[in-house]
PDB file of N, CA and C in Angstrom:
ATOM      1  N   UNK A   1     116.148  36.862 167.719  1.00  0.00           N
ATOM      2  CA  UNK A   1     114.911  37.148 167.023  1.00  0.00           C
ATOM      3  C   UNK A   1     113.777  36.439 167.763  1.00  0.00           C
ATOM      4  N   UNK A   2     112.845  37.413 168.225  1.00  0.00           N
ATOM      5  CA  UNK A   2     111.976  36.367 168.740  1.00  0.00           C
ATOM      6  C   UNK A   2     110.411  36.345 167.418  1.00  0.00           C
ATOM      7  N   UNK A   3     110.005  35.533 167.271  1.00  0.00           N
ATOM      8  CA  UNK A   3     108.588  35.291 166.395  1.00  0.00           C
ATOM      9  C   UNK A   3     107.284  35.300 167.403  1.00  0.00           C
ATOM     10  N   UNK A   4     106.178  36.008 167.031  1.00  0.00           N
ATOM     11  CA  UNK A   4     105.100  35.702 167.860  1.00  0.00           C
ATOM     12  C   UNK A   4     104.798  34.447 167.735  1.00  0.00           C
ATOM     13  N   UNK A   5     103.612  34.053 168.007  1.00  0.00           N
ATOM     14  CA  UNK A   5     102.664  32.973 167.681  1.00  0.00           C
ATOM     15  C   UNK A   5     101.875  33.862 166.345  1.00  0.00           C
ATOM     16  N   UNK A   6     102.184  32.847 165.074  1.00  0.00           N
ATOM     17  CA  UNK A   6     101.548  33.078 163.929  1.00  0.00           C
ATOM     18  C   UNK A   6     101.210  31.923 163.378  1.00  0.00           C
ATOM     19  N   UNK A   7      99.744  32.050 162.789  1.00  0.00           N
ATOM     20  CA  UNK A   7      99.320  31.499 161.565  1.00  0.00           C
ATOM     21  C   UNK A   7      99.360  31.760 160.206  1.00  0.00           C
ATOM     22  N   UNK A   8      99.788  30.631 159.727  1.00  0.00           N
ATOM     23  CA  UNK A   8     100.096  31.155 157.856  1.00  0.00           C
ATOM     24  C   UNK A   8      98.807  30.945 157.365  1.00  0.00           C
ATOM     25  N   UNK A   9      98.592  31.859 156.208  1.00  0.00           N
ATOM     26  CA  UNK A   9      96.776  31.239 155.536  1.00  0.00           C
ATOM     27  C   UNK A   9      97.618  31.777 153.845  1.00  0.00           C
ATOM     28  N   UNK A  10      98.317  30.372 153.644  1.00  0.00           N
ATOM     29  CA  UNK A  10      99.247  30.363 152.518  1.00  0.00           C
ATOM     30  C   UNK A  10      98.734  30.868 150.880  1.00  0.00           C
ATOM     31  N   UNK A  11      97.317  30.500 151.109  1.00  0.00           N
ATOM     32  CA  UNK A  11      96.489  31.117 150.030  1.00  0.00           C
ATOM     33  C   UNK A  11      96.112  32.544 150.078  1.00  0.00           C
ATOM     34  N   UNK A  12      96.543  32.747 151.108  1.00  0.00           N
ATOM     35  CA  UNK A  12      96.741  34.462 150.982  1.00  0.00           C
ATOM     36  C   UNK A  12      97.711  35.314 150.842  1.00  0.00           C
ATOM     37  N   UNK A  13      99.172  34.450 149.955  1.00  0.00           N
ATOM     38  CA  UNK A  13     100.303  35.229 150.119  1.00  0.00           C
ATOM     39  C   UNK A  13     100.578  34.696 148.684  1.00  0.00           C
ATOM     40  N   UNK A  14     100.971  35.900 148.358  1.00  0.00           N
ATOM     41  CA  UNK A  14     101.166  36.215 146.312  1.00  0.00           C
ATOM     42  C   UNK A  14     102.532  34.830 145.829  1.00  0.00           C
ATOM     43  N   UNK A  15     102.059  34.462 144.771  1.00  0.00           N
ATOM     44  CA  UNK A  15     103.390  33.670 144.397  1.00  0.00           C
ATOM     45  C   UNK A  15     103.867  33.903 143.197  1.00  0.00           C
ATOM     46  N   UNK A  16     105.227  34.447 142.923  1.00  0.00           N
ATOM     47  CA  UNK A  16     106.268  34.907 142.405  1.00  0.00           C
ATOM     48  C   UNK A  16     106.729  34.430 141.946  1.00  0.00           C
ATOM     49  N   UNK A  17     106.858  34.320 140.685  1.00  0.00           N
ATOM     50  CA  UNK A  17     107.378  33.189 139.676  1.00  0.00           C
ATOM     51  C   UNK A  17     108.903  33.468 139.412  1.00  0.00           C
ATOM     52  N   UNK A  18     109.747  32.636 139.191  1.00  0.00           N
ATOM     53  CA  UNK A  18     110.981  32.112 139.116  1.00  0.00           C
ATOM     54  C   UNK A  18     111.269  31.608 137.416  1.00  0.00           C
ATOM     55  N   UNK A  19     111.787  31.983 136.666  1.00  0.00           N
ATOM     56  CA  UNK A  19     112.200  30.958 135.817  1.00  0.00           C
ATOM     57  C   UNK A  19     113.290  30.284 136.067  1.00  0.00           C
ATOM     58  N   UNK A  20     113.304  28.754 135.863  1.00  0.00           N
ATOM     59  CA  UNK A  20     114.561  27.948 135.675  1.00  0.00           C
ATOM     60  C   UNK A  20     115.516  28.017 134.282  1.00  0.00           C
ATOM     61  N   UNK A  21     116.292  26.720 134.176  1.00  0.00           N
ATOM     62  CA  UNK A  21     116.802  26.811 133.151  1.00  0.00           C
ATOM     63  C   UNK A  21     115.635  26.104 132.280  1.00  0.00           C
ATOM     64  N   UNK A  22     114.878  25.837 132.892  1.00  0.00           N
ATOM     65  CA  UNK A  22     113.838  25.218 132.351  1.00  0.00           C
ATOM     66  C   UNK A  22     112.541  25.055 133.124  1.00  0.00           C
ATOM     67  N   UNK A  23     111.192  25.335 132.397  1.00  0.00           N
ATOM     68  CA  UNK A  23     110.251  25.440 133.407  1.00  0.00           C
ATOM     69  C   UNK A  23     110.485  26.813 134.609  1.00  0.00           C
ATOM     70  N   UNK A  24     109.681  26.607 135.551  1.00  0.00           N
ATOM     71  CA  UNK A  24     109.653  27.651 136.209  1.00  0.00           C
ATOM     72  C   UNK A  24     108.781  27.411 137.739  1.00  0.00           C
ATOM     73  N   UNK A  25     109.414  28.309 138.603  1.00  0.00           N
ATOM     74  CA  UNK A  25     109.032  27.946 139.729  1.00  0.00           C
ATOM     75  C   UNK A  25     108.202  29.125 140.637  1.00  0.00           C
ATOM     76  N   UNK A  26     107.377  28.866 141.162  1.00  0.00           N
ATOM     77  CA  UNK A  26     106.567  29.671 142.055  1.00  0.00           C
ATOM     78  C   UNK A  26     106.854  29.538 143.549  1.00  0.00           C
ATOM     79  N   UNK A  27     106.698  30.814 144.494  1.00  0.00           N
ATOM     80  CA  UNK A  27     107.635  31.288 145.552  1.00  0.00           C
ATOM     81  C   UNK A  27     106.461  31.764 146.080  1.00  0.00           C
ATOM     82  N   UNK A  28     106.070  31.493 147.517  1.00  0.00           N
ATOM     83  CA  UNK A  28     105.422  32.260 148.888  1.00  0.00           C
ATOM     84  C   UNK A  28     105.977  32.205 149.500  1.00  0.00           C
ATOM     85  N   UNK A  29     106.715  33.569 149.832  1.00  0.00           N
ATOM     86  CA  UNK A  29     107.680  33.444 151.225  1.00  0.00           C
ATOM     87  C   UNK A  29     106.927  34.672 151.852  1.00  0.00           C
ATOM     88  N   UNK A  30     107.361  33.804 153.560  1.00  0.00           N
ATOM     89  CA  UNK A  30     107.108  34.827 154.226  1.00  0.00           C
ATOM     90  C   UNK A  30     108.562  35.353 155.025  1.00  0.00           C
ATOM     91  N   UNK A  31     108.824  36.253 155.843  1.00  0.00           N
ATOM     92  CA  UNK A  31     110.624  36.532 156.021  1.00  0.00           C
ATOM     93  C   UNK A  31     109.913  37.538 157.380  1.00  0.00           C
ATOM     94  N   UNK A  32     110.973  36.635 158.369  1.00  0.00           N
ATOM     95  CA  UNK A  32     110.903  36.956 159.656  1.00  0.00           C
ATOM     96  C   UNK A  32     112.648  37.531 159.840  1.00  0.00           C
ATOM     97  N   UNK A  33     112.908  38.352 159.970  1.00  0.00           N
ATOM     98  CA  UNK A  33     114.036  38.461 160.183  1.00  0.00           C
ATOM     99  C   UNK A  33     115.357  37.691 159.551  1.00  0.00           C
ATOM    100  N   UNK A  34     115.804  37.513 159.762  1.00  0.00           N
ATOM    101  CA  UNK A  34     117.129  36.158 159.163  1.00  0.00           C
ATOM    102  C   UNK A  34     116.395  34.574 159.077  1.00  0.00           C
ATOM    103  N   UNK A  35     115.419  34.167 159.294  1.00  0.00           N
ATOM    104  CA  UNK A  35     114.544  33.167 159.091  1.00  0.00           C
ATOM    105  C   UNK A  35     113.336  33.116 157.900  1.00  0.00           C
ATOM    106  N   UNK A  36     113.721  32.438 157.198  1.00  0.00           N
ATOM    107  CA  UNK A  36     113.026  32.717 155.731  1.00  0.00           C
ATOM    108  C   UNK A  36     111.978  31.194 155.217  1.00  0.00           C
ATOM    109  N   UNK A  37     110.960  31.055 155.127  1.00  0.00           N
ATOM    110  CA  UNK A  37     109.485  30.132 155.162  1.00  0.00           C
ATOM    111  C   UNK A  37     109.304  30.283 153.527  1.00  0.00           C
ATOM    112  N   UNK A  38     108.988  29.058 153.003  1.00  0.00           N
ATOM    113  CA  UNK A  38     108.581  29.185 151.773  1.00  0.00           C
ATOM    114  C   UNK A  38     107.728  27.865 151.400  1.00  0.00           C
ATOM    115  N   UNK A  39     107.089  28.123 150.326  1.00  0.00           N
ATOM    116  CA  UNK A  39     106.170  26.877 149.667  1.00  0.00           C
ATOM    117  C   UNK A  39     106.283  27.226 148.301  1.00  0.00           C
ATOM    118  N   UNK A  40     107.104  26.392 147.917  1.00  0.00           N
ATOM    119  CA  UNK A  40     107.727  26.284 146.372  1.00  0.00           C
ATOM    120  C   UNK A  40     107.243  25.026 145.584  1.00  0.00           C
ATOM    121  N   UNK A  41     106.811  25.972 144.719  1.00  0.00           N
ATOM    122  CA  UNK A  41     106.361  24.685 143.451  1.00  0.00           C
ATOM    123  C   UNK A  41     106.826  24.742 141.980  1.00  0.00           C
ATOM    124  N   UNK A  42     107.591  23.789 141.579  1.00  0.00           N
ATOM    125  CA  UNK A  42     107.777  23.557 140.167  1.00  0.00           C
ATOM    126  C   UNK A  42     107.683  22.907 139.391  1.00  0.00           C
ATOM    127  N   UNK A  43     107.262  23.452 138.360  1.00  0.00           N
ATOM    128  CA  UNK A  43     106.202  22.586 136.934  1.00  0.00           C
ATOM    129  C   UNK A  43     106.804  21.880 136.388  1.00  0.00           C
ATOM    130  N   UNK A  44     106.874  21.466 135.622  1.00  0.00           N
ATOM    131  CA  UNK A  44     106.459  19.922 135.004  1.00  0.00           C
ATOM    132  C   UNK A  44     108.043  20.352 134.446  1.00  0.00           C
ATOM    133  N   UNK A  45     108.773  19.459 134.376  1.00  0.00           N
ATOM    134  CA  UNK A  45     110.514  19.888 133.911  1.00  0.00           C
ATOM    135  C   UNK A  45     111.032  20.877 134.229  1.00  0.00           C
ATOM    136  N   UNK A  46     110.816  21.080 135.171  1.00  0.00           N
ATOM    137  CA  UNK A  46     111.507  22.635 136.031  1.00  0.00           C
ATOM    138  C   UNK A  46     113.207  22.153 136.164  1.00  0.00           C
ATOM    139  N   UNK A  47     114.214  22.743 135.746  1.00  0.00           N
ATOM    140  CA  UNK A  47     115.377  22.393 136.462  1.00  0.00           C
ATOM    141  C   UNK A  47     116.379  23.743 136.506  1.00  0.00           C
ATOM    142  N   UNK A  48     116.464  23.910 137.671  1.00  0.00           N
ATOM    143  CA  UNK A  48     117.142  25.352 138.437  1.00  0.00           C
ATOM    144  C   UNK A  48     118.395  25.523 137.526  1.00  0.00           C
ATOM    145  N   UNK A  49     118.037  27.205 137.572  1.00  0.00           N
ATOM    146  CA  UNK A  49     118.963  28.018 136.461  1.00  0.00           C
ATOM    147  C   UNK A  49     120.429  28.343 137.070  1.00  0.00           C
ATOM    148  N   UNK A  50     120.501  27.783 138.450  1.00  0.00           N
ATOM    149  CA  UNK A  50     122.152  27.840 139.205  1.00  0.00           C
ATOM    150  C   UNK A  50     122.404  26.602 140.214  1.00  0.00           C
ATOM    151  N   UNK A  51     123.683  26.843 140.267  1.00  0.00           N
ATOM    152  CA  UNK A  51     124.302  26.188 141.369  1.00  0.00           C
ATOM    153  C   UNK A  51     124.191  26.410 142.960  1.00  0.00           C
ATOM    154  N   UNK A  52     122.679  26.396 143.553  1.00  0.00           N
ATOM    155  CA  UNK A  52     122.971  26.904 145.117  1.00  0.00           C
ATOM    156  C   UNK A  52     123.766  26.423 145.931  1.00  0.00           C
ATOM    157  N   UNK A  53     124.520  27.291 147.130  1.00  0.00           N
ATOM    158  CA  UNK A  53     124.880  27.059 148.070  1.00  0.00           C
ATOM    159  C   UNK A  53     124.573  26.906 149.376  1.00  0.00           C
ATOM    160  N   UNK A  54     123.484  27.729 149.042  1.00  0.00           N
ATOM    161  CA  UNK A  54     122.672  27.985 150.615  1.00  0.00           C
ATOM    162  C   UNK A  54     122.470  26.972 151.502  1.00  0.00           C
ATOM    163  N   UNK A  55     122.240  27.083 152.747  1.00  0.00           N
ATOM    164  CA  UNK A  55     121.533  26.019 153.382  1.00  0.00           C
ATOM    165  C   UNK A  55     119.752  26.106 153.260  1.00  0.00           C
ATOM    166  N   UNK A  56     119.431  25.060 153.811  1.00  0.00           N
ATOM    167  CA  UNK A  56     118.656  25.219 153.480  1.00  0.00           C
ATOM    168  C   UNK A  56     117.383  23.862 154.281  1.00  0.00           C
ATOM    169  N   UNK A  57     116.350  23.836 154.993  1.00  0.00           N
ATOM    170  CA  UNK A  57     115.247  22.550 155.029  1.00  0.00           C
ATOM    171  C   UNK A  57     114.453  22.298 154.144  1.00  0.00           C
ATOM    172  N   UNK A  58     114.734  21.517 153.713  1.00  0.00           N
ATOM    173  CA  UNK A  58     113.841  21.037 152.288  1.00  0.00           C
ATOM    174  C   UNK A  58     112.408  19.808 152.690  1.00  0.00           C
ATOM    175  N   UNK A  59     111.205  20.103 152.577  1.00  0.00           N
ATOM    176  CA  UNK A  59     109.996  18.883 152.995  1.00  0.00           C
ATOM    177  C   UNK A  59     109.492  19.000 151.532  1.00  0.00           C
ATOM    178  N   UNK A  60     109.211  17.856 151.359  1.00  0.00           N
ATOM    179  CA  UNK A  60     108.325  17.576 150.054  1.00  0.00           C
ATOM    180  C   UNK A  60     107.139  17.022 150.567  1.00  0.00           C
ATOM    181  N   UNK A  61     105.807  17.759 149.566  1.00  0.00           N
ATOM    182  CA  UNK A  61     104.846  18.044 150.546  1.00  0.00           C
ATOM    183  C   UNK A  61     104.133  17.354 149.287  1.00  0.00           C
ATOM    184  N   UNK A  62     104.170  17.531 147.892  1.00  0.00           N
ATOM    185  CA  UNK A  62     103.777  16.461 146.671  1.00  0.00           C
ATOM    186  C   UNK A  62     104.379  16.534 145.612  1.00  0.00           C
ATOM    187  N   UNK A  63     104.178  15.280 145.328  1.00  0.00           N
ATOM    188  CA  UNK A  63     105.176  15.255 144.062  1.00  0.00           C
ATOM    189  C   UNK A  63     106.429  14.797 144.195  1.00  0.00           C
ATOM    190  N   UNK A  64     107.549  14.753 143.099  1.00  0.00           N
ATOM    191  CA  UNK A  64     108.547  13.893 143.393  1.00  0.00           C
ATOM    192  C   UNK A  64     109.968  15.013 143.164  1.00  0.00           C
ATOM    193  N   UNK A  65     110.813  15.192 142.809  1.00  0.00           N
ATOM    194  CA  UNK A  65     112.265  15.924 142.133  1.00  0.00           C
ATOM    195  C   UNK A  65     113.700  15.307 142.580  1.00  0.00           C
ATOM    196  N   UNK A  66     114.083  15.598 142.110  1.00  0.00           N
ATOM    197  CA  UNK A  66     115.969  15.541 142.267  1.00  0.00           C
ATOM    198  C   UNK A  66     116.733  16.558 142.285  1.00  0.00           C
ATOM    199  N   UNK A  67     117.356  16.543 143.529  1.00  0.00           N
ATOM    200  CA  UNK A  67     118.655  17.461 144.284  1.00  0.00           C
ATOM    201  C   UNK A  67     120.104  16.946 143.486  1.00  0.00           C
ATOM    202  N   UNK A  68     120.189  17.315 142.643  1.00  0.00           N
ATOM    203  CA  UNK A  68     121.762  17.265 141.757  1.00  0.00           C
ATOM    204  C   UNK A  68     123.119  18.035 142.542  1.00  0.00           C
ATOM    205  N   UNK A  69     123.918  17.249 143.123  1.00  0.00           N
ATOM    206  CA  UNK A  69     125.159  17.676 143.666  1.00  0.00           C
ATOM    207  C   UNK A  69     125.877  17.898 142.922  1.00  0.00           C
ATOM    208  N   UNK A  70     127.037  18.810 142.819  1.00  0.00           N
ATOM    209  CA  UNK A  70     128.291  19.233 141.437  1.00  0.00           C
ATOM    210  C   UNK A  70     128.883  18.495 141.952  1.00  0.00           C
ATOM    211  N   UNK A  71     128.747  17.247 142.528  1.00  0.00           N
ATOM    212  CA  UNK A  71     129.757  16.286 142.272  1.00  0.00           C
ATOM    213  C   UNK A  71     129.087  14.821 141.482  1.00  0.00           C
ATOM    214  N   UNK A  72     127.792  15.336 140.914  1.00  0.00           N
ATOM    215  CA  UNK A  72     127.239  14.404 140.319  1.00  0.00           C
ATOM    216  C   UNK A  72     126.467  13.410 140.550  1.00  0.00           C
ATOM    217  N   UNK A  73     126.198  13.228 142.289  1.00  0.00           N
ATOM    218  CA  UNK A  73     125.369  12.297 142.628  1.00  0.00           C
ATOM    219  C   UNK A  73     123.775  13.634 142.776  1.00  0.00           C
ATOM    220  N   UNK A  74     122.719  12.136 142.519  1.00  0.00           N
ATOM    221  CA  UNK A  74     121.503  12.719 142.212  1.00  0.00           C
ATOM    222  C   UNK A  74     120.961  12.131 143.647  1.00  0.00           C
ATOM    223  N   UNK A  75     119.547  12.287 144.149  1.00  0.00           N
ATOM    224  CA  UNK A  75     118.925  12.397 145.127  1.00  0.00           C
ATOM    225  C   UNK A  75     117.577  12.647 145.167  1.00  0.00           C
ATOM    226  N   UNK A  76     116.857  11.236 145.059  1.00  0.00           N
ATOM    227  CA  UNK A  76     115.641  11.875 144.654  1.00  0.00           C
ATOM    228  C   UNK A  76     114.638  11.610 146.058  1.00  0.00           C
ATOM    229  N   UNK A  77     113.955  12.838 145.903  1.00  0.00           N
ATOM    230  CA  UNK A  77     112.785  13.506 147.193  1.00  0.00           C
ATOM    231  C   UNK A  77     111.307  13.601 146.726  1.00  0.00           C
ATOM    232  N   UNK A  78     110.751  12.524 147.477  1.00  0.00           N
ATOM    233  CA  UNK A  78     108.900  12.418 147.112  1.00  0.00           C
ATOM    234  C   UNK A  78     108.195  12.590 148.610  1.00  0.00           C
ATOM    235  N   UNK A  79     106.756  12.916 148.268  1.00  0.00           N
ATOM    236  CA  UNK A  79     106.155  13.354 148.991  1.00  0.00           C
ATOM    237  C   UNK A  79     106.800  12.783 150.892  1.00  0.00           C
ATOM    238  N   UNK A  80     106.993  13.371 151.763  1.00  0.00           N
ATOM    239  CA  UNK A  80     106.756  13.128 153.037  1.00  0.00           C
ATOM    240  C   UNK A  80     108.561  13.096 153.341  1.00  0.00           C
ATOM    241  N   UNK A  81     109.216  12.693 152.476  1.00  0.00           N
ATOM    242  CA  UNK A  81     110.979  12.939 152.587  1.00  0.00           C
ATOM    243  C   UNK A  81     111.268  14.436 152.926  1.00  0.00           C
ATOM    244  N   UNK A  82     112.217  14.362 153.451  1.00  0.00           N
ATOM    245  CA  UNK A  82     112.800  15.681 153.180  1.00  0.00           C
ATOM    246  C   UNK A  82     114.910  15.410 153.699  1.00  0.00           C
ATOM    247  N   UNK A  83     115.441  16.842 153.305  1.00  0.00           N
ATOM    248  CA  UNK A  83     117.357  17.217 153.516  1.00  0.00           C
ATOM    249  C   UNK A  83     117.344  18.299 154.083  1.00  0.00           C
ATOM    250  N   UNK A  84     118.293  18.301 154.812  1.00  0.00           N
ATOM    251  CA  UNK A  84     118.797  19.166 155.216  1.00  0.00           C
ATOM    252  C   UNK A  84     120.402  19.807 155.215  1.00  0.00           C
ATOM    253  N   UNK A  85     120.674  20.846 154.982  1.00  0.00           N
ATOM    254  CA  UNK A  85     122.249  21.314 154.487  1.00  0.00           C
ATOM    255  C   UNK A  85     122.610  22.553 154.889  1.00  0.00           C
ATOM    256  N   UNK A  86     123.900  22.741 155.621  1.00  0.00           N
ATOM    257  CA  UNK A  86     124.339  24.211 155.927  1.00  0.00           C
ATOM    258  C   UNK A  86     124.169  24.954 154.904  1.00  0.00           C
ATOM    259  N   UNK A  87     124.604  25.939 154.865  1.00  0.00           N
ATOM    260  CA  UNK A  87     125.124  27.388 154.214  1.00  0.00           C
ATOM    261  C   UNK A  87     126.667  26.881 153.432  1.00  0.00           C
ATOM    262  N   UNK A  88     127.090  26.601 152.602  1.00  0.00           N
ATOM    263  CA  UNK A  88     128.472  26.029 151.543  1.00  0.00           C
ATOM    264  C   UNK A  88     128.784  25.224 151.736  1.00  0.00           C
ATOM    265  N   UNK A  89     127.874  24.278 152.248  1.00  0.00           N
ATOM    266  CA  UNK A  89     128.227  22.610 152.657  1.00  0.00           C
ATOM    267  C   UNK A  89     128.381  21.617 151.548  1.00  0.00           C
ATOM    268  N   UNK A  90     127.145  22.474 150.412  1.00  0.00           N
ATOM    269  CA  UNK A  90     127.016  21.766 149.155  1.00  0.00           C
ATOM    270  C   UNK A  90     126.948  22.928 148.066  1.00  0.00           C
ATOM    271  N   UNK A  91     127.169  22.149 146.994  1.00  0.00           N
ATOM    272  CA  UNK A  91     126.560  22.916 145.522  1.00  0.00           C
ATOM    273  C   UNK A  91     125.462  22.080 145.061  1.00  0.00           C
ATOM    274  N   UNK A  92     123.951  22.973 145.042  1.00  0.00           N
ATOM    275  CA  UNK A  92     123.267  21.738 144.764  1.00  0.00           C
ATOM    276  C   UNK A  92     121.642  22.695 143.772  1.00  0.00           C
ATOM    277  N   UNK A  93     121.372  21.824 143.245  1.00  0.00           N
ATOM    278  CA  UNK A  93     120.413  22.444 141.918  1.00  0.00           C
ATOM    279  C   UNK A  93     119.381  21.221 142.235  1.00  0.00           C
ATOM    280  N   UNK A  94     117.972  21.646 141.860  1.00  0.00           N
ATOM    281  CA  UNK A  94     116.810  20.777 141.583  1.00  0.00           C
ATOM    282  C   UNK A  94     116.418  20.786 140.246  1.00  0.00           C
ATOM    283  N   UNK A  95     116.064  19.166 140.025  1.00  0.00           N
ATOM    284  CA  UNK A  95     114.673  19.622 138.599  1.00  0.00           C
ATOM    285  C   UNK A  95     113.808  18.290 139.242  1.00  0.00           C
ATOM    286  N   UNK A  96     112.454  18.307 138.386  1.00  0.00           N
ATOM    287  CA  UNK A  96     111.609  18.439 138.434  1.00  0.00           C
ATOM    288  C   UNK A  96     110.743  17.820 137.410  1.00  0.00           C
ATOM    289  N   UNK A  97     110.820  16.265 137.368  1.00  0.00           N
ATOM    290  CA  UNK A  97     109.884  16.127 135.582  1.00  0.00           C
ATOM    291  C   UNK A  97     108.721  16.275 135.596  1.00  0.00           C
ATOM    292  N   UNK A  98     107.842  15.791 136.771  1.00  0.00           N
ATOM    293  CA  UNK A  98     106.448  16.098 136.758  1.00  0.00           C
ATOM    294  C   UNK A  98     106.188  17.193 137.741  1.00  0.00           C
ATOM    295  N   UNK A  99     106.588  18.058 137.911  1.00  0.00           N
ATOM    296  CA  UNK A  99     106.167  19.084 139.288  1.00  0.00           C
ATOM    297  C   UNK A  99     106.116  18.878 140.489  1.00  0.00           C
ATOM    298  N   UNK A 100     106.383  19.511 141.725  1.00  0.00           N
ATOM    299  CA  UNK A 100     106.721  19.437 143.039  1.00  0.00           C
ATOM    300  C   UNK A 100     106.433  20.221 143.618  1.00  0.00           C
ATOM    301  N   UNK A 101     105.480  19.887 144.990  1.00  0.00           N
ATOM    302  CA  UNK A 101     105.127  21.113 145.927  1.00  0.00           C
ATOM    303  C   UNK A 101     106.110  21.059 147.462  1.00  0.00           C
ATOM    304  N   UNK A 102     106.871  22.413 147.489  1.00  0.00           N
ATOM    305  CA  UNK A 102     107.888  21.881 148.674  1.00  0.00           C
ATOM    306  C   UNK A 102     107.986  23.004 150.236  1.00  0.00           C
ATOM    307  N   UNK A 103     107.921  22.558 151.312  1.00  0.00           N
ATOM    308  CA  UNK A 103     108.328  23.794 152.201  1.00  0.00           C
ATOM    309  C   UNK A 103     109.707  23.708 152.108  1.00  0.00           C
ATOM    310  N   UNK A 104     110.051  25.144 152.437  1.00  0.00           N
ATOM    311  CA  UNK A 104     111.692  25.436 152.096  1.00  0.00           C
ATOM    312  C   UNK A 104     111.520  26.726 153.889  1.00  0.00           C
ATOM    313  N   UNK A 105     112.499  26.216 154.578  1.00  0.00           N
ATOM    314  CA  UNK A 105     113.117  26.735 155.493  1.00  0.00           C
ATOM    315  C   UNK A 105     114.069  27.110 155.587  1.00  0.00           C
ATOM    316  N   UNK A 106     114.922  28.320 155.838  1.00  0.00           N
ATOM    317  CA  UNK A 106     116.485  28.748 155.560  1.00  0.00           C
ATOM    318  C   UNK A 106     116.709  30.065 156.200  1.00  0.00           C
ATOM    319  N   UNK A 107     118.037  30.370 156.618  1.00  0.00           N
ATOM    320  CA  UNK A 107     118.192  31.460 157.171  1.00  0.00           C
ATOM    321  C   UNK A 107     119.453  31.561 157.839  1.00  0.00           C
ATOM    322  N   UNK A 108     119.582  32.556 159.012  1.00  0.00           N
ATOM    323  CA  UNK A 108     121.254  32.869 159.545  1.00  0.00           C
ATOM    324  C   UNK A 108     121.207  31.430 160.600  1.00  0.00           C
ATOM    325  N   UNK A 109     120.254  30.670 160.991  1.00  0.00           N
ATOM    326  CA  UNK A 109     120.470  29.334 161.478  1.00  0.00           C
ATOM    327  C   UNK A 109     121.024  28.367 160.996  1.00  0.00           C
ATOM    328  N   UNK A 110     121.646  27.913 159.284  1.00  0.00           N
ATOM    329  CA  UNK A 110     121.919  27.183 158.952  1.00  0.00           C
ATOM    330  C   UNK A 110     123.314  27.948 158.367  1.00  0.00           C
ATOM    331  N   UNK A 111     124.016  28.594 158.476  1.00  0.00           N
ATOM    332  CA  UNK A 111     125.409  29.699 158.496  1.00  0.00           C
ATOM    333  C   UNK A 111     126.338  28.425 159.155  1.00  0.00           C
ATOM    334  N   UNK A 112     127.169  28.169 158.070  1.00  0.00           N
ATOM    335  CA  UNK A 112     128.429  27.130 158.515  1.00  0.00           C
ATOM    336  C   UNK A 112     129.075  27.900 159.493  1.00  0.00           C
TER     337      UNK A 112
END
């Protein structure tokens, strides 16, 4: 896949709301082929309605949340941190008590 040289002008791309199991999350993605760009934000007690597997680059850009593993350890990510994880490396869910603004990177590059 090759990508040109692009600029994002992020306030110009629609955001798509998500409900969690709680709260709810907003989505700008842009999708280049098997390479997938996002700026995700979730409100104030947001906590994800599944168990992902995906891989995935996670940057926290403001705000604080926690990456919950199904094996029970928690992980918490504030502004300027960020994880990184293959494709079924983990089972892993976010919430969210005061809201979080995050880039999310993912695609056939992170494929165990």
């Amino acid at each position: 896949m090759k990508i040109p040289f692009t600029t994002i002008d992020w306030a110009a791309i629609e955001k798509v709301e998500h409900k969690g199991e709680t709260g709810t999350s907003y989505w700008q993605t842009l999708q280049f082929g098997g390479l997938r760009i996002r700026i995700v934000e979730y409100t104030e007690g947001y906590l994800a309605d599944h168990w992902c597997e995906k891989g995935h680059v996670v940057h926290c850009l403001e705000g604080e949340f926690i990456t919950e593993l199904k094996t029970g350890e928690k992980l918490s990510l504030s502004k300027g941190k960020s994880y990184v994880v293959s494709d079924e490396l983990s089972s892993h869910r976010s919430f969210s008590k005061n809201g979080v603004k995050l880039l999310i990177v993912d695609g056939d590059f992170l494929k165990a």
